[in-house]
Protein backbone atom coordinates (compact mmCIF):
# COMPACT_ATOMS: atom_id res chain seq x y z
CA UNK A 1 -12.72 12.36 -3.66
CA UNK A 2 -12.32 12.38 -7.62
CA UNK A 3 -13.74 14.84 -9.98
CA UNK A 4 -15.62 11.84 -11.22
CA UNK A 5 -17.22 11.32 -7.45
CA UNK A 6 -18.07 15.05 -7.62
CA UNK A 7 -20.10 14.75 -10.77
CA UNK A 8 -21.58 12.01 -9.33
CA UNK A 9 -22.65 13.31 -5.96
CA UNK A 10 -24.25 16.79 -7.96
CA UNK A 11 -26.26 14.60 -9.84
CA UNK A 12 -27.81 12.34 -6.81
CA UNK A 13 -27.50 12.31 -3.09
CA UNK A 14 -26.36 8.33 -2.88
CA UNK A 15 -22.55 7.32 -4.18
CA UNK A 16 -21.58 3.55 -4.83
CA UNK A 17 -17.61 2.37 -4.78
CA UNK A 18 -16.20 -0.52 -4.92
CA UNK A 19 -14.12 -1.28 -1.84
CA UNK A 20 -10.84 -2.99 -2.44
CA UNK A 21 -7.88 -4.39 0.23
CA UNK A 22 -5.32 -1.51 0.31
CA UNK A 23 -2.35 -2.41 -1.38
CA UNK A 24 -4.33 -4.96 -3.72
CA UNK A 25 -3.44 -4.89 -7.34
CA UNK A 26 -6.07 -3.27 -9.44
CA UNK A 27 -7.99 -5.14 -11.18
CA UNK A 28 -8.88 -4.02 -14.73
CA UNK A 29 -12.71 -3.30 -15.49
CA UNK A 30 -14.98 -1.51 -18.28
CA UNK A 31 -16.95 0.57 -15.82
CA UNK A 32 -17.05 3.48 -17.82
CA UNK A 33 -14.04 2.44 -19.66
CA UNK A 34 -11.93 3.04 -16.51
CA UNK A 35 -9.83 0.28 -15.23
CA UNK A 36 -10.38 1.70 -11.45
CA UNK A 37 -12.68 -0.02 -9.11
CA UNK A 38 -12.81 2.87 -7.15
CA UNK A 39 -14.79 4.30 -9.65
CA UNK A 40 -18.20 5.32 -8.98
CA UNK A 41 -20.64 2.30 -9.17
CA UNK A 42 -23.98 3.13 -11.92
CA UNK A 43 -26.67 2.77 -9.69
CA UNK A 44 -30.46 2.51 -11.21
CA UNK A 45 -29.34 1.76 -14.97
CA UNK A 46 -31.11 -0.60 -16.95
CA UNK A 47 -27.68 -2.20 -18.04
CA UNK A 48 -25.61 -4.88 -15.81
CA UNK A 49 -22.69 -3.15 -14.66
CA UNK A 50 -19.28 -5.39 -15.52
CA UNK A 51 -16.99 -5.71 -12.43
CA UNK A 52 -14.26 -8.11 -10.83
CA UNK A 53 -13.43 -8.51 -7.90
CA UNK A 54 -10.24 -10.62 -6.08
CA UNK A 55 -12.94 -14.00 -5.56
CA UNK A 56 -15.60 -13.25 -8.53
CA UNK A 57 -15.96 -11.64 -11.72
CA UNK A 58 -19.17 -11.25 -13.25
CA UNK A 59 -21.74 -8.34 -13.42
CA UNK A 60 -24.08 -6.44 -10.63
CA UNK A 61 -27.17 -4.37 -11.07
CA UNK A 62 -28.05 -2.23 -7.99
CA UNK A 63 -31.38 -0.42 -7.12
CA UNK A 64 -32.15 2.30 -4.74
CA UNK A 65 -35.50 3.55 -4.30
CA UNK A 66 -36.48 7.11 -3.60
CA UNK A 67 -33.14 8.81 -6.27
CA UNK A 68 -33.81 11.15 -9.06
CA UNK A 69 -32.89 8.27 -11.34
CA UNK A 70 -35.10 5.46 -9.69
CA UNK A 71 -37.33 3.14 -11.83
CA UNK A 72 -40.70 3.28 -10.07
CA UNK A 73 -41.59 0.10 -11.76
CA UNK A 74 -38.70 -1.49 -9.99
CA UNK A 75 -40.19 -0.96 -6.68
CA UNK A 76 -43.97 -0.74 -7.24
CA UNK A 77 -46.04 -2.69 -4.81
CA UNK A 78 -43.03 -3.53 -2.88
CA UNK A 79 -41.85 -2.17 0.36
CA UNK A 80 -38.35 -2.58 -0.45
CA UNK A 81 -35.88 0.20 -0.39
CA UNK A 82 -32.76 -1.55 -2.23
CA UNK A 83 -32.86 -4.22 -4.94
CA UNK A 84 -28.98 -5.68 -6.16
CA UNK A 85 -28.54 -8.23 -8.02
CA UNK A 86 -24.80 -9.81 -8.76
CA UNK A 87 -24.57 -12.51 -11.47
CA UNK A 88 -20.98 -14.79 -12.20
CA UNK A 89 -18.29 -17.02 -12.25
CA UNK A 90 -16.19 -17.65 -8.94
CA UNK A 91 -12.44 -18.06 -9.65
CA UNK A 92 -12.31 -20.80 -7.12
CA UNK A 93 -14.27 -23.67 -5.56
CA UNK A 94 -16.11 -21.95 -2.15
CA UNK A 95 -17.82 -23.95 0.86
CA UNK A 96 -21.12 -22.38 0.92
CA UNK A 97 -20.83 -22.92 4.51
CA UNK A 98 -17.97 -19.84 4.25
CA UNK A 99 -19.47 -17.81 1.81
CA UNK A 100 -21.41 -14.83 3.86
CA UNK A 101 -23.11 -11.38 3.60
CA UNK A 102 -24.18 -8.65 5.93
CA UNK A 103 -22.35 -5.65 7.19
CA UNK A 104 -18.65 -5.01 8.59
CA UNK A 105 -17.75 -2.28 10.92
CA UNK A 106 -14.83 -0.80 9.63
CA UNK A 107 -11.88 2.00 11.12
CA UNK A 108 -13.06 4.72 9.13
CA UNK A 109 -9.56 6.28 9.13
CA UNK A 110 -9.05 3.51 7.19
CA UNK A 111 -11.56 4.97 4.43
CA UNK A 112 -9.97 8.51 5.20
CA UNK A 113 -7.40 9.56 2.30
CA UNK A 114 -5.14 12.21 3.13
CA UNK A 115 -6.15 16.35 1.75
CA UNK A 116 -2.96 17.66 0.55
CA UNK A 117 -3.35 21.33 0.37
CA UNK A 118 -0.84 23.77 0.28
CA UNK A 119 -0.84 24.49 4.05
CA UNK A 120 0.03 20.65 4.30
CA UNK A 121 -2.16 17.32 5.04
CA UNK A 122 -5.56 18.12 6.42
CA UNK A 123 -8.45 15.66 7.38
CA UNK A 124 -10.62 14.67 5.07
CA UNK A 125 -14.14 13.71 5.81
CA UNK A 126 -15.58 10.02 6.70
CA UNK A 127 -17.27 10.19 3.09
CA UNK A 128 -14.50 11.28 0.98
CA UNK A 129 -14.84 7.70 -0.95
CA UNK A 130 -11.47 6.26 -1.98
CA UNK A 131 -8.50 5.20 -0.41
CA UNK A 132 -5.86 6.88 -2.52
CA UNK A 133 -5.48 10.95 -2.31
CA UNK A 134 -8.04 13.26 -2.01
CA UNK A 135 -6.93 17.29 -3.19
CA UNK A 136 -8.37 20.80 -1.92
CA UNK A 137 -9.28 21.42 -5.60
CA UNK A 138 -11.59 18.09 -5.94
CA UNK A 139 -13.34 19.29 -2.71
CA UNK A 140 -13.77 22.67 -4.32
CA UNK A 141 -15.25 21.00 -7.08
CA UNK A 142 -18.30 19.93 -4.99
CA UNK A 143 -18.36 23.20 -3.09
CA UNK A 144 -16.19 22.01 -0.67
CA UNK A 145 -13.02 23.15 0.70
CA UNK A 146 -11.32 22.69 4.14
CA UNK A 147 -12.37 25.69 5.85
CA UNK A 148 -16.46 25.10 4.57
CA UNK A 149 -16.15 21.42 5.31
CA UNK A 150 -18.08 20.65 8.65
CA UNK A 151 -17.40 17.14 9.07
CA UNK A 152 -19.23 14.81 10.62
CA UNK A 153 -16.46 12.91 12.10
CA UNK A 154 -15.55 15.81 14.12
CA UNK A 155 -18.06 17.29 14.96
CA UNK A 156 -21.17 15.39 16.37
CA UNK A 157 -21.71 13.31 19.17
CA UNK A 158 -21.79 10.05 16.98
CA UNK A 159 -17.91 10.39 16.51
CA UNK A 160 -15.58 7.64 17.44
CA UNK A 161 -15.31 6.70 21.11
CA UNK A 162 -19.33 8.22 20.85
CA UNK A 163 -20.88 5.56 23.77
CA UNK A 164 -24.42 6.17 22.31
CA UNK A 165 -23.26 4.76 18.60
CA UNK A 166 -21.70 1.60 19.93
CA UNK A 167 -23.95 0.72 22.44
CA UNK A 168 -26.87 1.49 19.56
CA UNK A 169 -24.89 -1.00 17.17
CA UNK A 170 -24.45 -3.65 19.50
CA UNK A 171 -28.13 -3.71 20.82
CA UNK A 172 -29.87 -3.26 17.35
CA UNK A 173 -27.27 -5.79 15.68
CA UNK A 174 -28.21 -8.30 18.49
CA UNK A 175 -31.95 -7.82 18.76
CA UNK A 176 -31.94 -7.94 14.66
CA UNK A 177 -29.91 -11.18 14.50
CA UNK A 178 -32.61 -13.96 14.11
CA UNK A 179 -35.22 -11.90 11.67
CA UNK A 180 -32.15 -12.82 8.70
CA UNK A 181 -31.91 -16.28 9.26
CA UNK A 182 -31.12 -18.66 12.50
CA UNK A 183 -27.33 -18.84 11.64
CA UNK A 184 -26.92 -15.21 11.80
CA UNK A 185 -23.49 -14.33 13.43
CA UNK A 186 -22.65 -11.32 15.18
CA UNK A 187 -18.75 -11.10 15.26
CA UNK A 188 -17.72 -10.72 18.71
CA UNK A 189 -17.11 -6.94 19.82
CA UNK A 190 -13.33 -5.38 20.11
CA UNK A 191 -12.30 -4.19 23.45
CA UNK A 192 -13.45 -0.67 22.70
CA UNK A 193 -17.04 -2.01 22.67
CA UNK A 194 -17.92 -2.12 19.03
CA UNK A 195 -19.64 -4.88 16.92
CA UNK A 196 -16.77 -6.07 14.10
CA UNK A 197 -19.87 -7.44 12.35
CA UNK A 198 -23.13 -8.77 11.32
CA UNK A 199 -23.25 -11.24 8.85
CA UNK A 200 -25.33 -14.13 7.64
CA UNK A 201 -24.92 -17.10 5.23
CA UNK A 202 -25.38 -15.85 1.52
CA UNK A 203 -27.54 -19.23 0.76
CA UNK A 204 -29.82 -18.84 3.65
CA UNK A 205 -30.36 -15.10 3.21
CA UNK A 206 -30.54 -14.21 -0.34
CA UNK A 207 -34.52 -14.01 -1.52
CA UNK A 208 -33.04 -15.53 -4.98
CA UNK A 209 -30.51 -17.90 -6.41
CA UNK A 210 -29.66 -19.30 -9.46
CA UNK A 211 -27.52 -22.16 -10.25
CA UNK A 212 -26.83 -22.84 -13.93
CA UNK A 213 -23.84 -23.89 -16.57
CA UNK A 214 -22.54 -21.22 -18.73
CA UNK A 215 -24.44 -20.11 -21.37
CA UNK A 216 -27.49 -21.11 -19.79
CA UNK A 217 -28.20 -18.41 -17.08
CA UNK A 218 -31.28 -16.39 -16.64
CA UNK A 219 -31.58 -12.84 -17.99
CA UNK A 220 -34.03 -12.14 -15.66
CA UNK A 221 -35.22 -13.22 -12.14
CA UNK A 222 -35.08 -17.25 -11.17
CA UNK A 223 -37.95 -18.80 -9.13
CA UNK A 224 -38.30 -17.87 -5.12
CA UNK A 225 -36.89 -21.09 -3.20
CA UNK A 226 -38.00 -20.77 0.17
CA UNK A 227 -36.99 -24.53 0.71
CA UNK A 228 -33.36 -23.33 -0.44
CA UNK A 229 -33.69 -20.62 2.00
CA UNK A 230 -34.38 -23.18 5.26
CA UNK A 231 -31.91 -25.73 4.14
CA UNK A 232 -29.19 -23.45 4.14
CA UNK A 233 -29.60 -22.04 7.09
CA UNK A 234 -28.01 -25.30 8.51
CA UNK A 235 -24.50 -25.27 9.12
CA UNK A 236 -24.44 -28.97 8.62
CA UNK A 237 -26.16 -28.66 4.74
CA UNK A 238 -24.26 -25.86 3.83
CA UNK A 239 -20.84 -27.52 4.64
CA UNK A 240 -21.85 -30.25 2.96
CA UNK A 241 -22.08 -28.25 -0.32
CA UNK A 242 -19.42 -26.63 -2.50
CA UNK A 243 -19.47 -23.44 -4.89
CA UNK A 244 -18.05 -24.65 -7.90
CA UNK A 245 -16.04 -22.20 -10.63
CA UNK A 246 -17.79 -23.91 -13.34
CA UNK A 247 -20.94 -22.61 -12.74
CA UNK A 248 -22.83 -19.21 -13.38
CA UNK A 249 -23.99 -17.86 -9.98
CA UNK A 250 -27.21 -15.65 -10.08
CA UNK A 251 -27.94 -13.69 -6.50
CA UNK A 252 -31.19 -11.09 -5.72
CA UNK A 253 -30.98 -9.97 -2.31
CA UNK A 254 -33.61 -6.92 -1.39
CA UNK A 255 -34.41 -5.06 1.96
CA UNK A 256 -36.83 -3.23 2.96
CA UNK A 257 -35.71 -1.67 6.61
CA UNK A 258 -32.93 1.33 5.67
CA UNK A 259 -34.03 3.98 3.46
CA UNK A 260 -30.78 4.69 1.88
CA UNK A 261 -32.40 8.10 -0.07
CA UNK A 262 -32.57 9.34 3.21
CA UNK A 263 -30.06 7.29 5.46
CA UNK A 264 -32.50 6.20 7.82
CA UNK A 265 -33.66 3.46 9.32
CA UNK A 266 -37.45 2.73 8.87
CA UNK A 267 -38.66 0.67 12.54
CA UNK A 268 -42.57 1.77 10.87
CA UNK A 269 -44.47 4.02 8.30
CA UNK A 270 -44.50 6.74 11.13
CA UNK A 271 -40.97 6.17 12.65
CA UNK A 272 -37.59 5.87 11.70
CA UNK A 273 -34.22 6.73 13.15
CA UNK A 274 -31.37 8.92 11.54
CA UNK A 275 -28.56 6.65 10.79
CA UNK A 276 -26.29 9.46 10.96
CA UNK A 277 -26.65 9.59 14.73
CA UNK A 278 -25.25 6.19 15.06
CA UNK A 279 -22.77 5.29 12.09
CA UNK A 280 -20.11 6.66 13.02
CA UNK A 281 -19.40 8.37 9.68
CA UNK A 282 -19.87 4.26 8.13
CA UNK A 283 -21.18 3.75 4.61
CA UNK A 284 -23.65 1.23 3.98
CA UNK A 285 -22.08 -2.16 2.88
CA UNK A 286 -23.40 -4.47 0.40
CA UNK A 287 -20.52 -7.23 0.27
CA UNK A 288 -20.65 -11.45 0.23
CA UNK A 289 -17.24 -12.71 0.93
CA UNK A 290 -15.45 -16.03 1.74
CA UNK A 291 -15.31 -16.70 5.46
CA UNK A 292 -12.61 -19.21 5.56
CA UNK A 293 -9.70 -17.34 6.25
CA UNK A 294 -11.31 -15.69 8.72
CA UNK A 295 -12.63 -19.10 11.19
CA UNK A 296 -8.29 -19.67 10.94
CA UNK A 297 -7.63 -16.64 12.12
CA UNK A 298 -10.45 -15.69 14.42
CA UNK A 299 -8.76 -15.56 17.78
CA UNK A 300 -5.89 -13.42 16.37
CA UNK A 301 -7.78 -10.94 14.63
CA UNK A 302 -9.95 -10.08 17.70
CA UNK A 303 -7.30 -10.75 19.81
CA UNK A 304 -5.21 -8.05 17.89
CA UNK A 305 -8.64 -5.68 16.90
CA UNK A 306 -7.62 -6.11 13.37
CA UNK A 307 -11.22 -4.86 11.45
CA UNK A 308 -12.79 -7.78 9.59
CA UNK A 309 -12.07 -6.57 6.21
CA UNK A 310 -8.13 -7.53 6.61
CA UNK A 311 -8.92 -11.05 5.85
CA UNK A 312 -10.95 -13.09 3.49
CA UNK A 313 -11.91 -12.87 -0.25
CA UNK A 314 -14.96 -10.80 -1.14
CA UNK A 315 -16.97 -11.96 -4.17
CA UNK A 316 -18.42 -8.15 -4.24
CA UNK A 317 -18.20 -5.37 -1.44
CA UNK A 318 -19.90 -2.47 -2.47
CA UNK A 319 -19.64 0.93 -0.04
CA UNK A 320 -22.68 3.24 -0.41
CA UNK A 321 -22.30 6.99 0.70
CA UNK A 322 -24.78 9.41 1.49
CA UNK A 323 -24.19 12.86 1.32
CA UNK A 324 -25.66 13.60 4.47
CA UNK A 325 -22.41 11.48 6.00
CA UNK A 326 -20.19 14.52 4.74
CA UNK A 327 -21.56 17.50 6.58
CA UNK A 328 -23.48 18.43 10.10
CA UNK A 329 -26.94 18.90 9.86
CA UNK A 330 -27.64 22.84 9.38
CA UNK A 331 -28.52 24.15 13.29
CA UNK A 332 -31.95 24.20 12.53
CA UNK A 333 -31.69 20.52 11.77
CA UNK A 334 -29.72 19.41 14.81
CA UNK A 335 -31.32 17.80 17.46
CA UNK A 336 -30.85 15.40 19.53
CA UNK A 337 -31.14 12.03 19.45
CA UNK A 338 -33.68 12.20 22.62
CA UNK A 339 -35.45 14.64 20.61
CA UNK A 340 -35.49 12.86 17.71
CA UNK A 341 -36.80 9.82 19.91
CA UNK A 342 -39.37 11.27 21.48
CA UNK A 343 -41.16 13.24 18.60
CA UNK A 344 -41.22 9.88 16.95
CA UNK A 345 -43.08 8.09 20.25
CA UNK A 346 -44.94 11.24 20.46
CA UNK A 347 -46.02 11.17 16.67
CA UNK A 348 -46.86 7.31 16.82
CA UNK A 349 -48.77 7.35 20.50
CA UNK A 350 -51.21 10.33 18.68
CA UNK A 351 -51.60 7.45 15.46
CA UNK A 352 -52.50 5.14 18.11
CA UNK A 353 -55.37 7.44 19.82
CA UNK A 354 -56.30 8.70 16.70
CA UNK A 355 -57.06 5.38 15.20
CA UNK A 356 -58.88 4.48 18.45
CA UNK A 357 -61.11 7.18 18.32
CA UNK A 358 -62.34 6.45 14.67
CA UNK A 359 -63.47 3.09 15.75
């Protein structure tokens, strides 16, 4: 955690980074003149935010609804809950049959830096954001230190090796598969019983896309393309189709299911389920990435559990953190998940006779 992420997370409850490969050269960016991509991501500005990444380089604009910075306009009449928008140039020819979004489950040790403190490395929390170090004094600066820091991680029931998380992942990740398109793919589990991912072809799953030489592409949205939408959800088109670098690539993709103001997940207008419960201390991802590698090396990498982020080119991968990831509920606040479950039913059932009765 920087003193930059600090600032960042006092001003707003939601935190965007840019996820890169450990070990990857840096690649240099204007994001607020730093030349960092772990740097926070502007979320909600009016400006497109430059970045690069080791497949892409172009700009992104990302919305969240329900922040102190949110443009109501944005979201008006729409159900939506996040808006992004990524615009650019790939650095190499891609089969759209290999080019895919979604979500990847990752090791969040992985995401852990290291506290150094003077009594000697400590654990840092699941939301500490970047992969280099993270010092006592930078927690302090949010009001953190490593005797107030509750962490999640630790401390609740959704913790890794928590049954309840990974058998809520792989049942909502299955169920949810065909509502995104019919090629959806959900990467096979690991031996310890978690999904490795969910992820679905960019060209059949983005709401908009724009194809156009440079110089010529759109400041604002391109046409809906619903046709675009069907044929690219056929493995046979898609492969049958190439990404070219000489072309500006304009992608919208929206959704309107997790409330990331809140970290929840919104099943109706009178229930929704606390993310936190099941996440296993996981940001939400907003990444499109090359595939390729990954078909060659698909056997090994399960074979050997190595997470799916080891392998493949990502045109973006943006981590979002909430800052309800970084602490335990306060007691009053903890209940549990049967609790939570049941209020919900209880809540909607009452709707149901209510409605009834008015008739």
């Amino acid at each position: 955690m920087t003193e930059v992420d600090a600032v960042a997370f006092a001003a707003d409850d939601v935190l965007g980074k840019q996820k890169h490969k450990r070990k990857q050269k840096v690649i240099e960016t204007d994001i607020g003149g730093s030349t960092e991509l772990s740097e926070p991501v502007p979320i909600n500005t009016n400006e497109p935010v430059p970045y690069e990444s080791e497949l892409f380089k172009g700009t992104v604009h990302l919305h969240i609804r329900g922040l102190g910075n949110t443009h109501e306009g944005k979201f008006e009449g729409k159900k939506r809950f996040l808006h992004i928008a990524f615009q650019g140039r790939f650095k190499r020819d891609v089969k759209a049959s290999d080019f895919w979004s979604g979500h990847e489950w990752f090791n969040v040790s992985d995401l852990v830096p290291t506290s150094v403190s003077d009594s000697g490395p400590a654990p840092c929390g699941p939301s500490s954001i970047r992969t280099a170090g993270c010092h006592t004094n930078e927690l302090a600066g949010m009001g953190l230190d490593n005797t107030q820091a509750s962490w999640r991680r630790n401390l609740t029931p959704h913790s890794s090796g928590g049954s309840t998380a990974k058998r809520f992942v792989n049942i909502g990740y299955t169920a949810a598969a065909k509502m995104f398109s019919s090629t959806t793919r959900v990467c096979p589990s690991t031996s310890n019983g978690q999904v490795a991912g969910f992820l679905n072809p960019v060209l059949a799953s983005s709401q908009l896309v724009n194809v156009a030489v440079p110089g010529q592409e759109p400041t604002c949205n391109p046409m809906t393309a619903e046709k675009r939408r069907r044929w690219f959800d056929s493995p046979a088109n898609a492969g049958s189709v190439v990404l070219s670098k000489d072309y500006v690539y304009t992608y919208h993709v929206w959704q309107h299911w997790c409330n990331i103001s809140t970290y929840r997940l919104q099943l109706s207008s009178l229930l929704s389920l606390d993310l936190c419960q099941f996440s296993e201390g996981q940001p939400m991802q907003i990444m499109a990435k090359d595939q390729s590698v990954i078909e060659m090396q698909r056997l090994r990498f399960v074979a050997e559990e190595l997470p799916a982020s080891e392998t493949g080119e990502y045109s973006i991968n943006l981590l979002l953190w909430h800052k309800r990831l970084l602490f335990n509920d306060p007691p009053s606040e903890q209940h549990s998940l049967r609790g939570r479950l049941t209020n919900g039913v209880s809540s909607l059932r009452a709707s149901w006779k209510g409605m009834l009765a008015n008739k």
